[in-house]
N, C-alpha and C. Protein backbone atom coordinates (compact mmCIF):
# COMPACT_ATOMS: atom_id res chain seq x y z
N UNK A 1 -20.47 -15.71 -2.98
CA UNK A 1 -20.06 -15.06 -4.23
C UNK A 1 -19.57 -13.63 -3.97
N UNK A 2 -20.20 -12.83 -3.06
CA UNK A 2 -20.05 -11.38 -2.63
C UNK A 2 -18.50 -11.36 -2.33
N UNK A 3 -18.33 -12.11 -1.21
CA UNK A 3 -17.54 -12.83 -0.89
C UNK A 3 -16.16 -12.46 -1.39
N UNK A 4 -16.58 -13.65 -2.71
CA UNK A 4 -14.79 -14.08 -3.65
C UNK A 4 -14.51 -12.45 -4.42
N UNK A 5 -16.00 -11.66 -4.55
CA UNK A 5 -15.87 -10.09 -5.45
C UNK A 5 -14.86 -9.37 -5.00
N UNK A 6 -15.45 -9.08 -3.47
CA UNK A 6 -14.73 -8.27 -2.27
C UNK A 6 -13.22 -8.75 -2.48
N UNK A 7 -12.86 -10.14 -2.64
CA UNK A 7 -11.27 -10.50 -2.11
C UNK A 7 -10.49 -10.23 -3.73
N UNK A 8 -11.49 -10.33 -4.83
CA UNK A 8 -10.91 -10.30 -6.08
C UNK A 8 -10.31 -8.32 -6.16
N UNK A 9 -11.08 -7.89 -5.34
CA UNK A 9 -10.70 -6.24 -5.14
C UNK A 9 -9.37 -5.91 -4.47
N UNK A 10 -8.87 -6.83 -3.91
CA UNK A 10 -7.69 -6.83 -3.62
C UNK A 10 -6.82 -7.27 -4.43
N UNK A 11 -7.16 -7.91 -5.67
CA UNK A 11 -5.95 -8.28 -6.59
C UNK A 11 -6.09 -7.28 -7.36
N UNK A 12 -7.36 -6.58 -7.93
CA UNK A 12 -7.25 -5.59 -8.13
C UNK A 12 -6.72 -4.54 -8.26
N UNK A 13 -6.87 -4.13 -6.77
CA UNK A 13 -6.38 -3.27 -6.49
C UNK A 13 -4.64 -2.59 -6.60
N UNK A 14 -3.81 -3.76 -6.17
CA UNK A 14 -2.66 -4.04 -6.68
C UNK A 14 -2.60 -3.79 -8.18
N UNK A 15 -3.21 -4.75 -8.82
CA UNK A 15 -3.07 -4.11 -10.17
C UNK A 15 -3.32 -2.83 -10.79
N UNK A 16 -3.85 -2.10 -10.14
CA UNK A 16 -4.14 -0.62 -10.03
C UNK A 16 -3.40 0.22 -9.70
N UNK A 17 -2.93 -0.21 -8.57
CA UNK A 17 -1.80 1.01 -8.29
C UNK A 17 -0.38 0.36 -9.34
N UNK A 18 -0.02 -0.67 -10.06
CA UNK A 18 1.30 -1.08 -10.72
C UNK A 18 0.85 0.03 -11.73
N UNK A 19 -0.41 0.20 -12.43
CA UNK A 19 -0.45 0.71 -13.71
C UNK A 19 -0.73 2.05 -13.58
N UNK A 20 -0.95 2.40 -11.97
CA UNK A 20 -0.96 3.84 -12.09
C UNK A 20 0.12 4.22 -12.26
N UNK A 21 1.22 3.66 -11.21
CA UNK A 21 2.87 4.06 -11.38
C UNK A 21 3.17 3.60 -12.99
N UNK A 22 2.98 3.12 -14.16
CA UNK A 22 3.29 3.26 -15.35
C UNK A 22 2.65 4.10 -15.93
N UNK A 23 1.68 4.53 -15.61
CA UNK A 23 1.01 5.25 -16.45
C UNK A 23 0.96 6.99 -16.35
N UNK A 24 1.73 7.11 -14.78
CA UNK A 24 1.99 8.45 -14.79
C UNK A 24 3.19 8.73 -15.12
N UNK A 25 4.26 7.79 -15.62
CA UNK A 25 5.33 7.68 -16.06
C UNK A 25 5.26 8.91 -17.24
N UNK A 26 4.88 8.29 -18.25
CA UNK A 26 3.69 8.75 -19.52
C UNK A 26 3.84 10.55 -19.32
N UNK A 27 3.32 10.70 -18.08
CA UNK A 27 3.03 12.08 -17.95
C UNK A 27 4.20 13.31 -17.17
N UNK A 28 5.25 12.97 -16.79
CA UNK A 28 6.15 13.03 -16.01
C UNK A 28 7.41 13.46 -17.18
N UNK A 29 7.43 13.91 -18.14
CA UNK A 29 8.78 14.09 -19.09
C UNK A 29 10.22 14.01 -18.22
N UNK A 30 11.03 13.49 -18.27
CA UNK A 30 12.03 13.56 -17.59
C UNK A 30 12.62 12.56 -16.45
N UNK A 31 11.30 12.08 -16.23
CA UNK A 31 11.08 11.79 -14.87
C UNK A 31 11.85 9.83 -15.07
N UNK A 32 13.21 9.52 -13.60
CA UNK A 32 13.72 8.46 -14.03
C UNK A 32 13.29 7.31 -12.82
N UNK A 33 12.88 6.54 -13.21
CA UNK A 33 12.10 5.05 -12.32
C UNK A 33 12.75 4.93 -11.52
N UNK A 34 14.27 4.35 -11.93
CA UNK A 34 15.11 4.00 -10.86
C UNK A 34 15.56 4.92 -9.65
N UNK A 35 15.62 6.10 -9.64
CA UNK A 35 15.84 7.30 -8.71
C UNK A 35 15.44 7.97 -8.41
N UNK A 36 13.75 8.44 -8.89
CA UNK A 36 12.95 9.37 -8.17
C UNK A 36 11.84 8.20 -7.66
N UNK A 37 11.27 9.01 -6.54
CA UNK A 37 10.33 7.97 -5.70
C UNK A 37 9.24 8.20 -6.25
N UNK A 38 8.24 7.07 -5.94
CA UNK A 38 6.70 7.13 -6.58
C UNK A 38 5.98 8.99 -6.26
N UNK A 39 6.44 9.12 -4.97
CA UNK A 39 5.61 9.97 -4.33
C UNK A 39 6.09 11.22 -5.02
N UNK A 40 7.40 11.65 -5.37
CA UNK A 40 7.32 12.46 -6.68
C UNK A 40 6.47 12.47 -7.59
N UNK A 41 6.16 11.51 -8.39
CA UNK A 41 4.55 11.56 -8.88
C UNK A 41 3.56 12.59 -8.64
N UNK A 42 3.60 12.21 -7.44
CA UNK A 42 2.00 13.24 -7.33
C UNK A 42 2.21 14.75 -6.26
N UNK A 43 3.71 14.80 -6.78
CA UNK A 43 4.06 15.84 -5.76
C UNK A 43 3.34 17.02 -6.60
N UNK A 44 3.39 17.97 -5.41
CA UNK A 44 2.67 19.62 -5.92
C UNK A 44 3.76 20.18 -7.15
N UNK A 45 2.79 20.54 -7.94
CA UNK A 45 3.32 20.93 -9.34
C UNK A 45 3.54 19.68 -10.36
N UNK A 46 3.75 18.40 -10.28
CA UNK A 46 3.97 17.13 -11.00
C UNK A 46 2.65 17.31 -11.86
N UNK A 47 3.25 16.87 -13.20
CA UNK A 47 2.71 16.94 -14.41
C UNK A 47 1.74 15.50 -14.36
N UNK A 48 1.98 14.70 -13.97
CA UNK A 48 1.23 13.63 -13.67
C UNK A 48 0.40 13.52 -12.44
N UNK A 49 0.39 14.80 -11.50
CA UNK A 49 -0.24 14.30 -10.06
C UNK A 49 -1.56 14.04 -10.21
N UNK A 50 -2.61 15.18 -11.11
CA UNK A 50 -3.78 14.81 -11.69
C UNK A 50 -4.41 12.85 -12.00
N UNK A 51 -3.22 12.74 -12.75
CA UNK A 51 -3.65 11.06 -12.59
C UNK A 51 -3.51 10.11 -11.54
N UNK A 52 -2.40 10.69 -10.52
CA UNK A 52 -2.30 9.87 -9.66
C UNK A 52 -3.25 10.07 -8.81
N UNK A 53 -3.59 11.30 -8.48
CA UNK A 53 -4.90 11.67 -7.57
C UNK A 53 -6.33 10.72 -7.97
N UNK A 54 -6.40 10.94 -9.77
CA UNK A 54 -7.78 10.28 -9.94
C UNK A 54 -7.78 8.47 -9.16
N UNK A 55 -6.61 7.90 -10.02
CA UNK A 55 -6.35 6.59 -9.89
C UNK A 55 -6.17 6.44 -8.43
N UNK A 56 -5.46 7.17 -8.29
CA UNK A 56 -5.52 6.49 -6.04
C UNK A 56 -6.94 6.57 -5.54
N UNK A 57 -7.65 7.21 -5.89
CA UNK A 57 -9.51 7.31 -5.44
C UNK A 57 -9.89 5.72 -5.36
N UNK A 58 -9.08 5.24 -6.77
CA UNK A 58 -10.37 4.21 -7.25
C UNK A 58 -9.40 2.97 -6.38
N UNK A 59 -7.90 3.19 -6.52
CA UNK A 59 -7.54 2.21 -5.39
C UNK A 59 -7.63 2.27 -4.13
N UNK A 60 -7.87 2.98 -3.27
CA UNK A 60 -8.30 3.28 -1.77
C UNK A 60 -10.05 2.51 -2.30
N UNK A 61 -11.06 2.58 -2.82
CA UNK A 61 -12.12 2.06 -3.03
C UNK A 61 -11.87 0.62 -2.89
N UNK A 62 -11.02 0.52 -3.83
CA UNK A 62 -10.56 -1.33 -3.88
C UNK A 62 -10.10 -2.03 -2.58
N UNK A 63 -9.16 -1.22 -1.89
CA UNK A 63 -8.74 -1.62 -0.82
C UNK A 63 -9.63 -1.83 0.19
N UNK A 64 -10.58 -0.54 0.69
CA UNK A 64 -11.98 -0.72 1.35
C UNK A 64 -12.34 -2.23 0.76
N UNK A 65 -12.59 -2.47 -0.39
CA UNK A 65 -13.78 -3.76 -0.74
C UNK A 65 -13.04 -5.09 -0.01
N UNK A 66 -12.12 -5.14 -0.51
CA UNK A 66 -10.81 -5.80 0.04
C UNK A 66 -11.28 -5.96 1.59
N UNK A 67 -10.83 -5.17 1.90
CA UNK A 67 -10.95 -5.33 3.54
C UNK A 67 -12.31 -6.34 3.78
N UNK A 68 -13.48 -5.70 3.49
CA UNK A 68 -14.54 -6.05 3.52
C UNK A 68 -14.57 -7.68 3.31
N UNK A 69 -13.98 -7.57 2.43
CA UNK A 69 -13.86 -9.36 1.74
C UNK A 69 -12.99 -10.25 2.97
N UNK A 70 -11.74 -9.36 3.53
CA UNK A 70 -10.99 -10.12 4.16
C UNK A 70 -12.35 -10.29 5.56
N UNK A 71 -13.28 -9.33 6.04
CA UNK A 71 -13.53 -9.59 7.48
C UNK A 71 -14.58 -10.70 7.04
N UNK A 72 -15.58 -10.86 5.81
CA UNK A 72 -16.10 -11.97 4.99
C UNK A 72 -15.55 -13.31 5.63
N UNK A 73 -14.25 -13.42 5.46
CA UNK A 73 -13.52 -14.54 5.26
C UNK A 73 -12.74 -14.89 7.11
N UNK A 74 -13.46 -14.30 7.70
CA UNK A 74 -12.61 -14.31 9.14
C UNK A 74 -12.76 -15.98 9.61
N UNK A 75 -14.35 -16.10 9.17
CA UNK A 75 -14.89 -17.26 10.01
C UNK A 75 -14.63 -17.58 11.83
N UNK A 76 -14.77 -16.52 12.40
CA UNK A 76 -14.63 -16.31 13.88
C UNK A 76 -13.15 -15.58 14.53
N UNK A 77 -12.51 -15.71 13.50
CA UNK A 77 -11.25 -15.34 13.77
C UNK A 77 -10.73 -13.69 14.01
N UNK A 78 -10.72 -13.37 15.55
CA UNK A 78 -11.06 -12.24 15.60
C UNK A 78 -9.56 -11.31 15.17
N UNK A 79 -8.68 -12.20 15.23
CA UNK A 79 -7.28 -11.11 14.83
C UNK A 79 -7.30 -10.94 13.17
N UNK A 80 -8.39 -11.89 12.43
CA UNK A 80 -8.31 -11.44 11.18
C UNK A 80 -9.14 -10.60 10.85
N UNK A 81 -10.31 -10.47 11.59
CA UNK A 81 -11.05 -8.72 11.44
C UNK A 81 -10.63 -7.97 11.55
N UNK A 82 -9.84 -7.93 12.73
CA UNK A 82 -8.66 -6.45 13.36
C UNK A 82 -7.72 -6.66 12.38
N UNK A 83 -7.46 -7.22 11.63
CA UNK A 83 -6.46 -6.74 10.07
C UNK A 83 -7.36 -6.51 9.36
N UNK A 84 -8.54 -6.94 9.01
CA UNK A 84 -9.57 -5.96 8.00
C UNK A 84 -9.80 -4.58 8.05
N UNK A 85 -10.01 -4.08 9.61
CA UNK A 85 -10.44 -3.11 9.95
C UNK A 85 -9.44 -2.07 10.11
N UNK A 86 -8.07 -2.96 10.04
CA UNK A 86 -7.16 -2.00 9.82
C UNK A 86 -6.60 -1.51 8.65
N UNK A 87 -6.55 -2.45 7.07
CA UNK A 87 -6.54 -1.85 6.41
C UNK A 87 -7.07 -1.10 6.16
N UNK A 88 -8.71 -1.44 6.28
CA UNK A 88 -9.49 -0.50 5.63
C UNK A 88 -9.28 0.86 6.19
N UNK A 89 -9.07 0.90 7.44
CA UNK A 89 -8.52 2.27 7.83
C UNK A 89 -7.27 2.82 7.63
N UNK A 90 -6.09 1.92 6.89
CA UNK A 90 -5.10 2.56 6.11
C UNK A 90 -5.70 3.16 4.77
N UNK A 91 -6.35 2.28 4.49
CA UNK A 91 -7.14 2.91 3.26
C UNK A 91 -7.74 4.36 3.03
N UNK A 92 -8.51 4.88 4.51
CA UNK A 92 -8.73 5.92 4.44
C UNK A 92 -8.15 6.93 4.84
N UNK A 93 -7.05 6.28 5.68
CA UNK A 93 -5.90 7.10 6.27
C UNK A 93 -5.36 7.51 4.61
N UNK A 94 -4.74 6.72 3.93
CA UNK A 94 -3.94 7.18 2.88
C UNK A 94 -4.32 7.73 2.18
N UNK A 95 -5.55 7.95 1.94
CA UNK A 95 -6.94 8.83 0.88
C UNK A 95 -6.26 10.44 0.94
N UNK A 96 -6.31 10.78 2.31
CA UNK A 96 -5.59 11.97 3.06
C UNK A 96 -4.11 12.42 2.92
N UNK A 97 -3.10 11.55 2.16
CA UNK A 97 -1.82 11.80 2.03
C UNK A 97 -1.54 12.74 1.32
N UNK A 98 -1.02 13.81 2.43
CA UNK A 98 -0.73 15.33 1.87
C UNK A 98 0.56 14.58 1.31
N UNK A 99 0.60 15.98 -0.20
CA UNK A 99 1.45 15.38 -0.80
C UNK A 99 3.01 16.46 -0.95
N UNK A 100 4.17 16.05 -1.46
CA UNK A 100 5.16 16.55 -1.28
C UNK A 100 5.56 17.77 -1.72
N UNK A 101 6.75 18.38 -1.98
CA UNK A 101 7.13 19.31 -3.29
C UNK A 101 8.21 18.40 -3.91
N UNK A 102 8.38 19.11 -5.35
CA UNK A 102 8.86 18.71 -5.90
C UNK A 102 10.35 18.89 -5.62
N UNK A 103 11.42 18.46 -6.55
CA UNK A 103 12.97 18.69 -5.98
C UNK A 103 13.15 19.87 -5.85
N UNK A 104 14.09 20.17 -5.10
CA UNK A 104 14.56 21.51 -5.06
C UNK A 104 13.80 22.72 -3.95
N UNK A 105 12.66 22.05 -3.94
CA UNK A 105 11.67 23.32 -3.55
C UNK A 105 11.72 23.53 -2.10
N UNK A 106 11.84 24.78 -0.95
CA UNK A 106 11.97 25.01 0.26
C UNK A 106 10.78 23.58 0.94
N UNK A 107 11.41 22.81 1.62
CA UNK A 107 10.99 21.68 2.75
C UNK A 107 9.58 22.81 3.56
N UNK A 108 8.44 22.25 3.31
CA UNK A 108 7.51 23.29 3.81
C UNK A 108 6.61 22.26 5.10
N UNK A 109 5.15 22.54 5.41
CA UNK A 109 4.40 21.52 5.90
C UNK A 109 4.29 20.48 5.54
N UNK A 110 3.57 20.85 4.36
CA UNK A 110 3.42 20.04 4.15
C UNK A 110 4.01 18.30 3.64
N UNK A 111 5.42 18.76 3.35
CA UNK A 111 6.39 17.48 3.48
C UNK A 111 6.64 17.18 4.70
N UNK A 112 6.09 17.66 5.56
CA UNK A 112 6.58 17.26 7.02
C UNK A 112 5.43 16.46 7.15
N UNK A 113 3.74 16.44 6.70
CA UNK A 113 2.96 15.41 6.98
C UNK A 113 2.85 14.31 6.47
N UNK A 114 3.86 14.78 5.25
CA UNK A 114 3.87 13.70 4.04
C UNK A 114 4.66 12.47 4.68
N UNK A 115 5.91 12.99 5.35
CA UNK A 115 6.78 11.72 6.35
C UNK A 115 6.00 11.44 7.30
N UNK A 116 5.04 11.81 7.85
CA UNK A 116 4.32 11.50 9.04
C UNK A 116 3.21 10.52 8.72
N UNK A 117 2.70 10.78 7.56
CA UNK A 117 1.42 9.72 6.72
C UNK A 117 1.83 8.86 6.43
N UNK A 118 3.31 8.65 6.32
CA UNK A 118 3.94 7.55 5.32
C UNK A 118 4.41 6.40 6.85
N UNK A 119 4.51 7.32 7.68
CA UNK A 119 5.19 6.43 9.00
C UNK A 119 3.53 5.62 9.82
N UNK A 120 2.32 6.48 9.64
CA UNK A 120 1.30 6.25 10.04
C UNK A 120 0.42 4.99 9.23
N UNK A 121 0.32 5.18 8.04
CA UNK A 121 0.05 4.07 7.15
C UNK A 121 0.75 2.78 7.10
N UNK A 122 2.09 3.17 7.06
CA UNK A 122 3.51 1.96 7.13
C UNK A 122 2.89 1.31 8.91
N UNK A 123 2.28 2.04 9.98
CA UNK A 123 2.29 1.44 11.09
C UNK A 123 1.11 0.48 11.00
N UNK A 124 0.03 1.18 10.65
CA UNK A 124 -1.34 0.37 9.90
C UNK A 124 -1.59 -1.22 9.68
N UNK A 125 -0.69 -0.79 7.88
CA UNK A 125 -0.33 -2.22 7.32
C UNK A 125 0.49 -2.88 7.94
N UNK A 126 1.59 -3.00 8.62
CA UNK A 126 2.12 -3.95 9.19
C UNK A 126 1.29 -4.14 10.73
N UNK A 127 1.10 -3.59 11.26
CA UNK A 127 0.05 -4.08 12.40
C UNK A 127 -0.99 -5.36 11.93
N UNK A 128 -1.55 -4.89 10.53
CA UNK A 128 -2.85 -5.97 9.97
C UNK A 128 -2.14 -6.70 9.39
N UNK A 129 -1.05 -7.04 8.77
CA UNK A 129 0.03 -7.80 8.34
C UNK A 129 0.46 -8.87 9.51
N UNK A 130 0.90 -8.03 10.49
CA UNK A 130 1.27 -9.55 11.46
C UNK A 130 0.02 -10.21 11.87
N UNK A 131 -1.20 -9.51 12.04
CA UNK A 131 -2.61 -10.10 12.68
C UNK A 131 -2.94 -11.35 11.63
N UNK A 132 -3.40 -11.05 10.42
CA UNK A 132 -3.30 -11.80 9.42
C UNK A 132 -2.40 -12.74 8.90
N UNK A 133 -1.36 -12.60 9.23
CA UNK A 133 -0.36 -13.86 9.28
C UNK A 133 -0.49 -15.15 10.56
N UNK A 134 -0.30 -14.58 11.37
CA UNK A 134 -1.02 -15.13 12.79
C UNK A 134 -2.44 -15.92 12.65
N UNK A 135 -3.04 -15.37 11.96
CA UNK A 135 -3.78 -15.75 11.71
C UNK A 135 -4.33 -16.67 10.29
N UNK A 136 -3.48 -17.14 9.93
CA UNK A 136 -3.94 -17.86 8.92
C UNK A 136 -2.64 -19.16 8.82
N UNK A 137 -2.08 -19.49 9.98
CA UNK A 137 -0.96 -20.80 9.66
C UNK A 137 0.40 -20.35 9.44
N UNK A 138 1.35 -21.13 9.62
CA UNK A 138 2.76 -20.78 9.74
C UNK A 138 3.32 -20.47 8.16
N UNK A 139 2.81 -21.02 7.54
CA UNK A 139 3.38 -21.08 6.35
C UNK A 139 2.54 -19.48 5.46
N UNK A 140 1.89 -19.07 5.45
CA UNK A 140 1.68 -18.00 5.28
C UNK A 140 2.45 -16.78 6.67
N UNK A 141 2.26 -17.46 7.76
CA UNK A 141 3.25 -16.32 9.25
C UNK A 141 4.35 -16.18 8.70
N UNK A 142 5.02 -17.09 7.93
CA UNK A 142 6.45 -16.85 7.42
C UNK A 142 6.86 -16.12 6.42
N UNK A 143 5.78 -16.52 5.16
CA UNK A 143 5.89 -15.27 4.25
C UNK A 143 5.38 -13.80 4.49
N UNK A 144 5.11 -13.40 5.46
CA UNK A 144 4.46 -12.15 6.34
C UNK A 144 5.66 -11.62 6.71
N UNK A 145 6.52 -12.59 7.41
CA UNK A 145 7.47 -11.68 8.07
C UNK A 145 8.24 -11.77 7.15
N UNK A 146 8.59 -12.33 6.45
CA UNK A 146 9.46 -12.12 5.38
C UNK A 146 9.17 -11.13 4.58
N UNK A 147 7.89 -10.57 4.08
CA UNK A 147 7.39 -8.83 3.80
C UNK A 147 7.52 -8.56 4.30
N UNK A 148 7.37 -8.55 5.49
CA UNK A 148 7.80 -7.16 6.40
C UNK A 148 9.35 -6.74 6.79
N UNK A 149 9.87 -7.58 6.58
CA UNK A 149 11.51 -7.57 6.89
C UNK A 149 11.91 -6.53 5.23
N UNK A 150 11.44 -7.30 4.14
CA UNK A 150 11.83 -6.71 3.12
C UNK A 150 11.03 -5.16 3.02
N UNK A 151 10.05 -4.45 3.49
CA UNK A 151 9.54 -3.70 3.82
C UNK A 151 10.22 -2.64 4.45
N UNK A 152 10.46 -3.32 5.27
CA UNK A 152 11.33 -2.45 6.28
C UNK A 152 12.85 -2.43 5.86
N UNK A 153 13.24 -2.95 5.04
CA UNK A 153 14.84 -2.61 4.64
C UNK A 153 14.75 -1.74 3.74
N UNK A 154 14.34 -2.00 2.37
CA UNK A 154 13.84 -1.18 1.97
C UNK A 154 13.51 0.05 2.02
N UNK A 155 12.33 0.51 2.91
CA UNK A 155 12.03 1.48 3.06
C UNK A 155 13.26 2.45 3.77
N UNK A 156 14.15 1.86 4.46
CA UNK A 156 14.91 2.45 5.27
C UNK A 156 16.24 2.96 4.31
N UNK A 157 16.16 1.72 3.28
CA UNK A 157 17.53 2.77 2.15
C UNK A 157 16.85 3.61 1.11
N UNK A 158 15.01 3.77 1.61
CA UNK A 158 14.47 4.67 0.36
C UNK A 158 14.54 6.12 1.25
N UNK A 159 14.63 5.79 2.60
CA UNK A 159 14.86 7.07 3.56
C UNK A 159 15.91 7.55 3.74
N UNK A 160 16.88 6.95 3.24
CA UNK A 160 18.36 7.78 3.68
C UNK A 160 18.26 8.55 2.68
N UNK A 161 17.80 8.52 1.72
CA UNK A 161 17.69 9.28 0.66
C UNK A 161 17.27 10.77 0.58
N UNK A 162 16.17 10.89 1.63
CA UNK A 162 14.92 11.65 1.62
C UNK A 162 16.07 13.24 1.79
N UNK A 163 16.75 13.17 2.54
CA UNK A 163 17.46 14.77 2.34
C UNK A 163 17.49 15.05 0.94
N UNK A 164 18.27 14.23 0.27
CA UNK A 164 19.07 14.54 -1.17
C UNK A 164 18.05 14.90 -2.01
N UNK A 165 16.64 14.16 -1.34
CA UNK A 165 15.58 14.44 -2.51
C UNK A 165 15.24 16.78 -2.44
N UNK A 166 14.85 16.82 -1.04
CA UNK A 166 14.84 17.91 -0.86
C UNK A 166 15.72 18.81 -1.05
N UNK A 167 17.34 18.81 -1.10
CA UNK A 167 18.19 19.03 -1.85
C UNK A 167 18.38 19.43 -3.20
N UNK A 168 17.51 18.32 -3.89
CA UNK A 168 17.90 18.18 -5.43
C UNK A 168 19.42 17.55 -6.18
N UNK A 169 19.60 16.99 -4.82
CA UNK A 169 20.76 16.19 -5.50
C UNK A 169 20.29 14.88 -5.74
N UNK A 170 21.45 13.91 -6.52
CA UNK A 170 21.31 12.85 -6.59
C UNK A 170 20.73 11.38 -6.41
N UNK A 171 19.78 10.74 -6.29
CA UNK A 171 19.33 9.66 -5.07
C UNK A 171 19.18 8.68 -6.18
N UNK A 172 20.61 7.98 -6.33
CA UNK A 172 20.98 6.65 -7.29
C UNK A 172 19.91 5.51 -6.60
N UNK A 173 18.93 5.07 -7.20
CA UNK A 173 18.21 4.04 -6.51
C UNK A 173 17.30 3.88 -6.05
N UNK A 174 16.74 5.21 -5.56
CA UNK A 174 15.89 5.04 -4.64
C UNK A 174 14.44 5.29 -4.74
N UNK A 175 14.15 5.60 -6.57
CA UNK A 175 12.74 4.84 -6.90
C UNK A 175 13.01 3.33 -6.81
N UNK A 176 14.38 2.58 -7.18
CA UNK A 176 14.02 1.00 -7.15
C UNK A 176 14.06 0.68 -5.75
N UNK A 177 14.18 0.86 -4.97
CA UNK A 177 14.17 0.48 -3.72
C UNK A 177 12.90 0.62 -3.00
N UNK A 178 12.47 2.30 -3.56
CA UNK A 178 10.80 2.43 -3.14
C UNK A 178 9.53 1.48 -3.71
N UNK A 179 10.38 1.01 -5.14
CA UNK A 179 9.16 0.30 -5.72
C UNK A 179 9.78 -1.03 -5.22
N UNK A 180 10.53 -1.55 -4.67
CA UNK A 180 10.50 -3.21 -3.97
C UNK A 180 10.00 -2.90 -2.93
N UNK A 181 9.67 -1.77 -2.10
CA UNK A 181 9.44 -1.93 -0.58
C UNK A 181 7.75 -1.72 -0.54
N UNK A 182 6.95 -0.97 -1.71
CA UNK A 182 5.86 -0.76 -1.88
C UNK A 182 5.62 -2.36 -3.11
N UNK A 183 6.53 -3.07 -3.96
CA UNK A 183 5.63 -3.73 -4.27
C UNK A 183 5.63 -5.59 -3.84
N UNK A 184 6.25 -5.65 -2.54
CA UNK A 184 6.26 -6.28 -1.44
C UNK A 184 5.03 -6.41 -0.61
N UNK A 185 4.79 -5.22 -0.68
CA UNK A 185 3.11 -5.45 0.15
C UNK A 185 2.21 -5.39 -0.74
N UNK A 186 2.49 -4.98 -1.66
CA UNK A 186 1.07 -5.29 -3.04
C UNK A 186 1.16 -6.81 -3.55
N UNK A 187 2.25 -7.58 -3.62
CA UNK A 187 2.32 -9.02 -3.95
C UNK A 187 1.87 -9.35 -2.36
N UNK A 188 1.93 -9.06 -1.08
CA UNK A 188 1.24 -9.76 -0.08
C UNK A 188 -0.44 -9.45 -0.28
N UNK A 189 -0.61 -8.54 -0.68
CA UNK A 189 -1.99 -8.54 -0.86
C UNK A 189 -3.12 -9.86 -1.44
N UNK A 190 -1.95 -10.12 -2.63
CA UNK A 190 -2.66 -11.21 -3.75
C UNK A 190 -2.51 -12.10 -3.33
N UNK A 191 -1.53 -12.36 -2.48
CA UNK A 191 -1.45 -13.82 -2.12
C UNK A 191 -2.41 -14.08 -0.74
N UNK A 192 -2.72 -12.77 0.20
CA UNK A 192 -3.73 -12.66 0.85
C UNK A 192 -4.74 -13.09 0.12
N UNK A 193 -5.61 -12.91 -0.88
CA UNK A 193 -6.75 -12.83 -1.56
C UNK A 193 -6.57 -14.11 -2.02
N UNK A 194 -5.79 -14.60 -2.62
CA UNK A 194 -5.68 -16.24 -2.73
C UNK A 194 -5.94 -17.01 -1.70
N UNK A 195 -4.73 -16.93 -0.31
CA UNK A 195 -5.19 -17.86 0.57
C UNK A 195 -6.64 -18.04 1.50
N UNK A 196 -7.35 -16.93 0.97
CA UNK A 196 -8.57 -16.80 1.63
C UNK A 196 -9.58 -17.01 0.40
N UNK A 197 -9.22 -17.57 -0.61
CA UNK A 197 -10.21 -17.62 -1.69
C UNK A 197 -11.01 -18.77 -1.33
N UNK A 198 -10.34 -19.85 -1.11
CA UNK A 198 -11.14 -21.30 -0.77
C UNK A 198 -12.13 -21.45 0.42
N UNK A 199 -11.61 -20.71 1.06
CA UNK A 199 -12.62 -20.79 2.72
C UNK A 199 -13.62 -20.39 2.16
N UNK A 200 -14.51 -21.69 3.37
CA UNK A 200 -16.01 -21.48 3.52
C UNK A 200 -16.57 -21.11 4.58
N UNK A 201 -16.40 -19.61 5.18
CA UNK A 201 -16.71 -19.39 6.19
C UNK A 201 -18.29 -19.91 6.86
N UNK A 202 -18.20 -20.45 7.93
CA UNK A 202 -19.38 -20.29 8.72
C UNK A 202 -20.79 -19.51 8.68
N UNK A 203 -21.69 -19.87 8.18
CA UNK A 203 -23.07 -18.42 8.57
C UNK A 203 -22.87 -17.79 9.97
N UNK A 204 -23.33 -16.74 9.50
CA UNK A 204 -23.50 -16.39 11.26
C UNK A 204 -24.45 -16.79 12.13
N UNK A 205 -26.04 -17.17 11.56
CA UNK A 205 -26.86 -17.75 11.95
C UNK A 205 -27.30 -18.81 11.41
N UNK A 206 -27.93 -20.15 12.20
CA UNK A 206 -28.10 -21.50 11.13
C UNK A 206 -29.45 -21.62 11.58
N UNK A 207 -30.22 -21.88 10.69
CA UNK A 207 -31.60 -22.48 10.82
C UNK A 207 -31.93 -24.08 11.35
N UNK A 208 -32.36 -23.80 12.56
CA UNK A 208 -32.90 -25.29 13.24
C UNK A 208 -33.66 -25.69 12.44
């Protein structure tokens, strides 16, 4: 039962971060979906960062449980712990994501760790992404790499962007592009938590 809790924290969790990104919408006057990136959100000075800060707490929590649930569900399978253990340590890696400035504002440190957290986390999840695919049958290996391909395209036309953002010019697109490349791995999540719902893992110890 602990178990199905832990893996239900991963659907969760997903659903947590969709409604944080609507809900700091709300708080953001001005602010347009399709062309500014999530991480504007909670950039320094953002009228909404307050909520995104609270709400990311409680999803990094979820994700931890998550994990927990996934190493639950290994049943001996040691490349699917080493994807537990790695989210969960994206999890706490991302807890830490210094956050940006807003448009316009002189490119300081701290946007320089902000690309560095984003390349460090992005290395994380796809590391526990291929382990976990590998690990659970071809037909889930396939929809893995198929997130990660869309992941990675994605992310790469949400990066050509990244001057213009610091600039303050233009970037036609590239909240929608950020939100397919971030909600690519939040739909792999659920379907993670599904295909591991049915297993009956092994005890670790059996009574003679």
């Amino acid at each position: 039962m602990a178990r199905k809790v832990l893996l239900a924290c991963g659907i969760l969790s997903s659903l947590v971060y969709l409604g944080n990104d609507l809900a700091a919408l709300q708080r953001y006057p001005g602010y347009d979906f399709f062309s500014q990136t999530i991480s504007e959100l909670s950039a320094i000075g953002a009228p909404s960062r307050s909520l995104i800060v609270a709400l990311g707490m409680a999803y990094t929590v979820l994700v931890i449980a998550f994990g927990l649930g996934i190493w639950l569900s290994a049943d001996g399978k040691h490349s699917l712990r080493v994807a537990a253990a790695l989210l969960i340590a994206a999890a706490v890696f991302g807890s830490f994501w210094p956050p940006m400035h807003m448009r316009g504002a002189v490119f300081a440190h701290t946007d320089t760790l902000h690309i560095v957290w984003t390349a460090g986390w992005l290395l994380l999840t796809m590391v526990a992404m291929s382990l976990a695919g590998a690990a659970l049958g071809k037909r889930f290996l396939y929809y893995t790499i198929a997130t990660i391909v869309v992941e990675l395209l994605f992310g790469f036309l949400t990066g050509l962007q990244a001057p213009r953002i610091a600039a303050d010019l233009p970037t036609p697109w590239a909240g929608l592009t950020e939100r397919i490349n971030i909600g690519a791995f939040l739909l792999w999540v659920v379907v993670l938590a599904v295909e591991l719902w049915p297993r009956q893992p092994r005890p670790s110890f059996q009574t003679r």
